[in-house]
Protein backbone atom coordinates (compact mmCIF):
# COMPACT_ATOMS: atom_id res chain seq x y z
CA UNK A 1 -108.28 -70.91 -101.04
CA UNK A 2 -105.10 -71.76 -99.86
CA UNK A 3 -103.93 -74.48 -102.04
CA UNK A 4 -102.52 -71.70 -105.00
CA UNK A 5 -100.29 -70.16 -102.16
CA UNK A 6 -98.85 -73.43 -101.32
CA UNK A 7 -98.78 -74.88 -104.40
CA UNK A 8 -94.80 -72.92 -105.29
CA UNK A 9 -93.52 -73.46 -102.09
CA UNK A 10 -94.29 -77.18 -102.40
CA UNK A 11 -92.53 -77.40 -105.91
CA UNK A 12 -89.65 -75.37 -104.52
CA UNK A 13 -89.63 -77.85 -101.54
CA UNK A 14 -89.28 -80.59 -103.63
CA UNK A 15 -87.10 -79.80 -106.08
CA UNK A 16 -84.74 -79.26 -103.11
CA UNK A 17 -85.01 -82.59 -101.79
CA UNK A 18 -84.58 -83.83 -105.18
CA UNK A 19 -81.19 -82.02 -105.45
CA UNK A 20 -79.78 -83.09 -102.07
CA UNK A 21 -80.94 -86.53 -102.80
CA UNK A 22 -78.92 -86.33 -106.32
CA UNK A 23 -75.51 -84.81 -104.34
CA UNK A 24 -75.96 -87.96 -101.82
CA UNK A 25 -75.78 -90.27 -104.34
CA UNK A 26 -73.08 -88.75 -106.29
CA UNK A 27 -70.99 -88.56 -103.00
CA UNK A 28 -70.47 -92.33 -102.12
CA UNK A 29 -69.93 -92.93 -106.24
CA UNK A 30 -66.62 -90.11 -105.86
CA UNK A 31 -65.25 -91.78 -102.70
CA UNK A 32 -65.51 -95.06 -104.71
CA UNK A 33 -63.09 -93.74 -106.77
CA UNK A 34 -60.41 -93.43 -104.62
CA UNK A 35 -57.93 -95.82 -105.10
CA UNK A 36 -54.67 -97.29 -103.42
CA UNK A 37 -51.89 -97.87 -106.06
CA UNK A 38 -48.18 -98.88 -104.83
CA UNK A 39 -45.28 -99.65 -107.36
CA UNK A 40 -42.36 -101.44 -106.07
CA UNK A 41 -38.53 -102.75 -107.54
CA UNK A 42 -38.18 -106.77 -107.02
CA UNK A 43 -36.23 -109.88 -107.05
CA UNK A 44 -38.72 -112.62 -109.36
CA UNK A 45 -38.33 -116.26 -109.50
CA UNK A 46 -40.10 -117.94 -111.53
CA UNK A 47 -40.38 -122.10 -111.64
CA UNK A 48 -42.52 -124.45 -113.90
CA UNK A 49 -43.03 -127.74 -112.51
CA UNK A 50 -40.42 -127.17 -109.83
CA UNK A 51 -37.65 -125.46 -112.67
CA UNK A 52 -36.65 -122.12 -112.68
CA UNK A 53 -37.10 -120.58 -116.01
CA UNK A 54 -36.65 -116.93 -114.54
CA UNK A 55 -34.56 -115.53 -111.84
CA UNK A 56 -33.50 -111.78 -112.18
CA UNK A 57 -35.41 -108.23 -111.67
CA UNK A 58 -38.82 -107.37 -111.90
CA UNK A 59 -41.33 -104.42 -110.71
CA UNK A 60 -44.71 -105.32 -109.35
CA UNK A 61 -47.32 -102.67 -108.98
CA UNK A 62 -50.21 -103.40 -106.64
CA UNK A 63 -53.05 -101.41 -107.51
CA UNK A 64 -56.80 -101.33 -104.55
CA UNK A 65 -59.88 -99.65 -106.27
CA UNK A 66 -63.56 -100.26 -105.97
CA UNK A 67 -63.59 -103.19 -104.68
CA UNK A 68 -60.65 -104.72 -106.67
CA UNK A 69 -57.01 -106.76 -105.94
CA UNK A 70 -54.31 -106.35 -109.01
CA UNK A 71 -50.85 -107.32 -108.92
CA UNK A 72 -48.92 -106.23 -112.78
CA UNK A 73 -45.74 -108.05 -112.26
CA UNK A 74 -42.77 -107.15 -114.58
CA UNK A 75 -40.11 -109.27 -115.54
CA UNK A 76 -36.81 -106.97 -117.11
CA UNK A 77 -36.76 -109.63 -120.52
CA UNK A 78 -40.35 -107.73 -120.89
CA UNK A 79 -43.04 -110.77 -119.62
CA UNK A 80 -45.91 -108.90 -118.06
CA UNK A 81 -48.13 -111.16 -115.78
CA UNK A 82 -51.14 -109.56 -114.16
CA UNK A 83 -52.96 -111.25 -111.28
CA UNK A 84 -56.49 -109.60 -110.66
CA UNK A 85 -60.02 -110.57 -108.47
CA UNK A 86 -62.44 -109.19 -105.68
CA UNK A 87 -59.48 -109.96 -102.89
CA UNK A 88 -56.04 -111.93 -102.54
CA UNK A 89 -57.54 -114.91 -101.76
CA UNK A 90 -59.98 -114.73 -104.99
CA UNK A 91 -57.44 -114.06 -107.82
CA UNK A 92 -56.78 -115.02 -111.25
CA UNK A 93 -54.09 -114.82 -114.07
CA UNK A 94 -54.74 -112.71 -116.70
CA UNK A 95 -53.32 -112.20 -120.56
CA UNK A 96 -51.40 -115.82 -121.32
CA UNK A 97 -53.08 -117.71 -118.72
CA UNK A 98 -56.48 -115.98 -119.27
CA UNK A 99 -58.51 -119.70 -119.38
CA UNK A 100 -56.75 -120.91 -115.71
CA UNK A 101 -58.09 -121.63 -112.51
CA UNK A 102 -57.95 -119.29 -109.34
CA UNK A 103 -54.17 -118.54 -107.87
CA UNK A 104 -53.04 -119.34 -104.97
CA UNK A 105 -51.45 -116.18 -103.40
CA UNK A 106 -49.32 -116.52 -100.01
CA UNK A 107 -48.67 -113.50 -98.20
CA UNK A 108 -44.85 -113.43 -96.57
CA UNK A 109 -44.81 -109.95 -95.95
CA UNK A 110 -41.87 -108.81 -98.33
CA UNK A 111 -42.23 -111.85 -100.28
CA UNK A 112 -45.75 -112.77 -102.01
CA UNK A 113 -45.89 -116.10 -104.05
CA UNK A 114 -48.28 -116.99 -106.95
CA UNK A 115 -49.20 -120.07 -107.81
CA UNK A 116 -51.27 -121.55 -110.11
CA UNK A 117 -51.73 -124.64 -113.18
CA UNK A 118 -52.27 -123.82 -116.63
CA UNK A 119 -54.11 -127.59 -116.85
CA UNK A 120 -50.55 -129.08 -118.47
CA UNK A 121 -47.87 -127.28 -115.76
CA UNK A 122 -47.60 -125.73 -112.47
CA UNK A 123 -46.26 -122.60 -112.21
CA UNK A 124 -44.69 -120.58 -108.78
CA UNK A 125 -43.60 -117.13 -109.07
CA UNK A 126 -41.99 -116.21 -106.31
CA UNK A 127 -41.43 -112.05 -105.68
CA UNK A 128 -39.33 -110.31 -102.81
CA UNK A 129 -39.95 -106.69 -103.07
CA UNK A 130 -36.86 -104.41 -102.36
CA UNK A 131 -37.50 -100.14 -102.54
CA UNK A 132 -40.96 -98.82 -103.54
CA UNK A 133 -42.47 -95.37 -104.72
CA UNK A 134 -46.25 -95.06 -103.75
CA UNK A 135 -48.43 -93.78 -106.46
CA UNK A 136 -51.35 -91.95 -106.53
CA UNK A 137 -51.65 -89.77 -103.96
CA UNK A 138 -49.28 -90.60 -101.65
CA UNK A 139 -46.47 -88.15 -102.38
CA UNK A 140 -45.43 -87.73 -98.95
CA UNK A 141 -43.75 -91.20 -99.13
CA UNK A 142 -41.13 -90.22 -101.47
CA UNK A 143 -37.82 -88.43 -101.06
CA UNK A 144 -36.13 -92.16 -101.10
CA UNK A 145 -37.70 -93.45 -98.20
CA UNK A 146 -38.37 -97.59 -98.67
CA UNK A 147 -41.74 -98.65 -98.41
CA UNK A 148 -43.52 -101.93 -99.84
CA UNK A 149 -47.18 -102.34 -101.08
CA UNK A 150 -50.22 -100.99 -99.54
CA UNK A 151 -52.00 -103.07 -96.67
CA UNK A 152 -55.36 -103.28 -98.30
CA UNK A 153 -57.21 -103.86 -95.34
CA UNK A 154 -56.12 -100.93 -93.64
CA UNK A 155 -56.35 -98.43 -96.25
CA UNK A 156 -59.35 -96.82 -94.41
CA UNK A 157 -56.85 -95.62 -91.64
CA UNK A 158 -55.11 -93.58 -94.50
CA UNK A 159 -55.94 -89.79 -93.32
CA UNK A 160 -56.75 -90.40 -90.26
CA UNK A 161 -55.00 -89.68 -86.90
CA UNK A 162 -53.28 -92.54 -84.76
CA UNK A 163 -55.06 -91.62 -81.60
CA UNK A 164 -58.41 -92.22 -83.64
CA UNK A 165 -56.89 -95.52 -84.40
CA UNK A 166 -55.94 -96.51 -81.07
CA UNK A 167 -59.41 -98.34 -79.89
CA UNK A 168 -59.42 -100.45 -83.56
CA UNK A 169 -55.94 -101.58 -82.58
CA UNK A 170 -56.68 -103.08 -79.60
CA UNK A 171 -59.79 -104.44 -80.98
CA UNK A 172 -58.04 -106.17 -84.22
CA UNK A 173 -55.00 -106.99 -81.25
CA UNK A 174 -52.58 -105.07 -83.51
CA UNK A 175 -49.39 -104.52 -81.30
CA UNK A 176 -46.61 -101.81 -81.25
CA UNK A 177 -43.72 -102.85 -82.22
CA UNK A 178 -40.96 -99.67 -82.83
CA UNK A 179 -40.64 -96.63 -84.21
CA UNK A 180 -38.33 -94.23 -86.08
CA UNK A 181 -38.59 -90.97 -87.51
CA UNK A 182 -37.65 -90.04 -90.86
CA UNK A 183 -37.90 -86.83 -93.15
CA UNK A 184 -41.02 -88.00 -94.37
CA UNK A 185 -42.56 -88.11 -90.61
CA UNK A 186 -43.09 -91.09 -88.28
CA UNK A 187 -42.70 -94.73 -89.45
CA UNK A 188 -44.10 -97.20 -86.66
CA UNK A 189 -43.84 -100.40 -87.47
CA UNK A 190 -46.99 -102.37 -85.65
CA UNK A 191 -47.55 -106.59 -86.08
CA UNK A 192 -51.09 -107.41 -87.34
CA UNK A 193 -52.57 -110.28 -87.74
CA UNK A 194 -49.19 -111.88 -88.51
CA UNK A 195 -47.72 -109.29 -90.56
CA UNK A 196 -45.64 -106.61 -90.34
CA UNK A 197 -47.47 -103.27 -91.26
CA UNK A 198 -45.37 -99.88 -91.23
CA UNK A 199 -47.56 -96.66 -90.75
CA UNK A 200 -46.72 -93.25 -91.80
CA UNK A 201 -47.47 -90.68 -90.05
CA UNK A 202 -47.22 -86.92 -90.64
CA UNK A 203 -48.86 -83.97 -88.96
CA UNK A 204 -50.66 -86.33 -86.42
CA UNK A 205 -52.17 -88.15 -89.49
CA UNK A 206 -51.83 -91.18 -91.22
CA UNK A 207 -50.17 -90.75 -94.75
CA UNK A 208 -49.05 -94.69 -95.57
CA UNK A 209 -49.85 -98.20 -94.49
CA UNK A 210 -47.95 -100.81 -96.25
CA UNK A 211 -46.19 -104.12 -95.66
CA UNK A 212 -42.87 -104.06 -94.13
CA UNK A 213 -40.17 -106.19 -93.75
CA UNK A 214 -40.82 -109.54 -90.82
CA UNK A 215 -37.36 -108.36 -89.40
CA UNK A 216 -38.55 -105.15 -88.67
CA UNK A 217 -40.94 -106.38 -86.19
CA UNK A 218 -38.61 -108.73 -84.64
CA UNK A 219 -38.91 -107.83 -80.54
């Protein structure tokens, strides 16, 4: 007798489980979206087997999403090289060089160098970034204030406040180094693991974390 009472409650029961279950999954797929995209002017020098061919202006844009590492590197004569894979230590060379092994990538803070062998030459391109404009949405960088390419690593601090951050410093043995302010909010430049990361901060949160220059973290 009571199984007809029940029986509409149980479909409405479900159905709502249903529903949350479908706005769970759709959650994690939006925050996958997300994506850290910097865009930066630069000095290029480029060498096949150990000769410069290039050695003027360039833009590289470094671009984090889902789970994915490019670098588009510009050349002002037009040349377009675009370096892409899971991480920086997993990459390959796109377009031209499509059929080459994995690139070597060395981090030097404001310098990064490529290099790689197209199976007849070796080629090292060599990039020292100078000013930067963020992308995406990172508009409180702007105004003229120099910044270099996103830390990928640390992107997860990015809206978050620095006191929050505190206990993952001293766990990852990032230490202070200075700090200025700026129009734009706080920029404290911190070494971690080796490198020298600036952090913006802005209304007691995190708005930037990108590579800065080794002098700045000079004690």
């Amino acid at each position: 007798m009571l199984l007809k009472p029940i029986t509409p409650a149980l479909a409405l029961f479900c159905l709502a489980t249903l529903t949350l279950a479908a706005q769970a999954q759709s959650q994690p797929q939006s925050q996958s979206q997300a994506q850290a995209v910097a865009k930066s002017d630069a000095e290029c020098r480029l060498s096949k087997n150990g000769e410069v061919i290039y050695n003027d202006d360039c833009t590289v844009k470094e671009k984090a999403s889902e789970g994915r590492e490019t670098f588009t590197v510009k050349f002002d004569n037009g040349k377009i090289f675009r370096f892409s894979g899971p991480n920086r230590q997993n990459l390959r060379i796109e377009d031209d060089f499509a059929n080459t092994s994995n690139v070597l990538f060395e981090d030097k803070g404001s310098k990064g160098v490529f290099s790689w062998n197209d199976g007849n030459s070796t080629y090292k391109l060599a990039i020292k970034t100078g000013p930067s404009s963020s992308g995406g949405n990172d508009s409180s960088s702007g105004g003229g204030l120099v910044l270099g390419p996103p830390v990928p690593d640390l992107q997860y601090l990015v809206g978050k406040s620095p006191a929050s951050s505190a206990l993952g410093f001293v766990i990852r043995g990032t230490k202070y180094v200075s700090e200025t302010q700026s129009p734009q909010g706080t920029l404290t430049y911190m070494l971690d693991k080796k490198r020298c990361v600036a952090f913006l901060s802005a209304n007691n949160i995190y708005k930037a974390i990108t590579f800065a220059d080794d002098s700045k973290c000079q004690r």
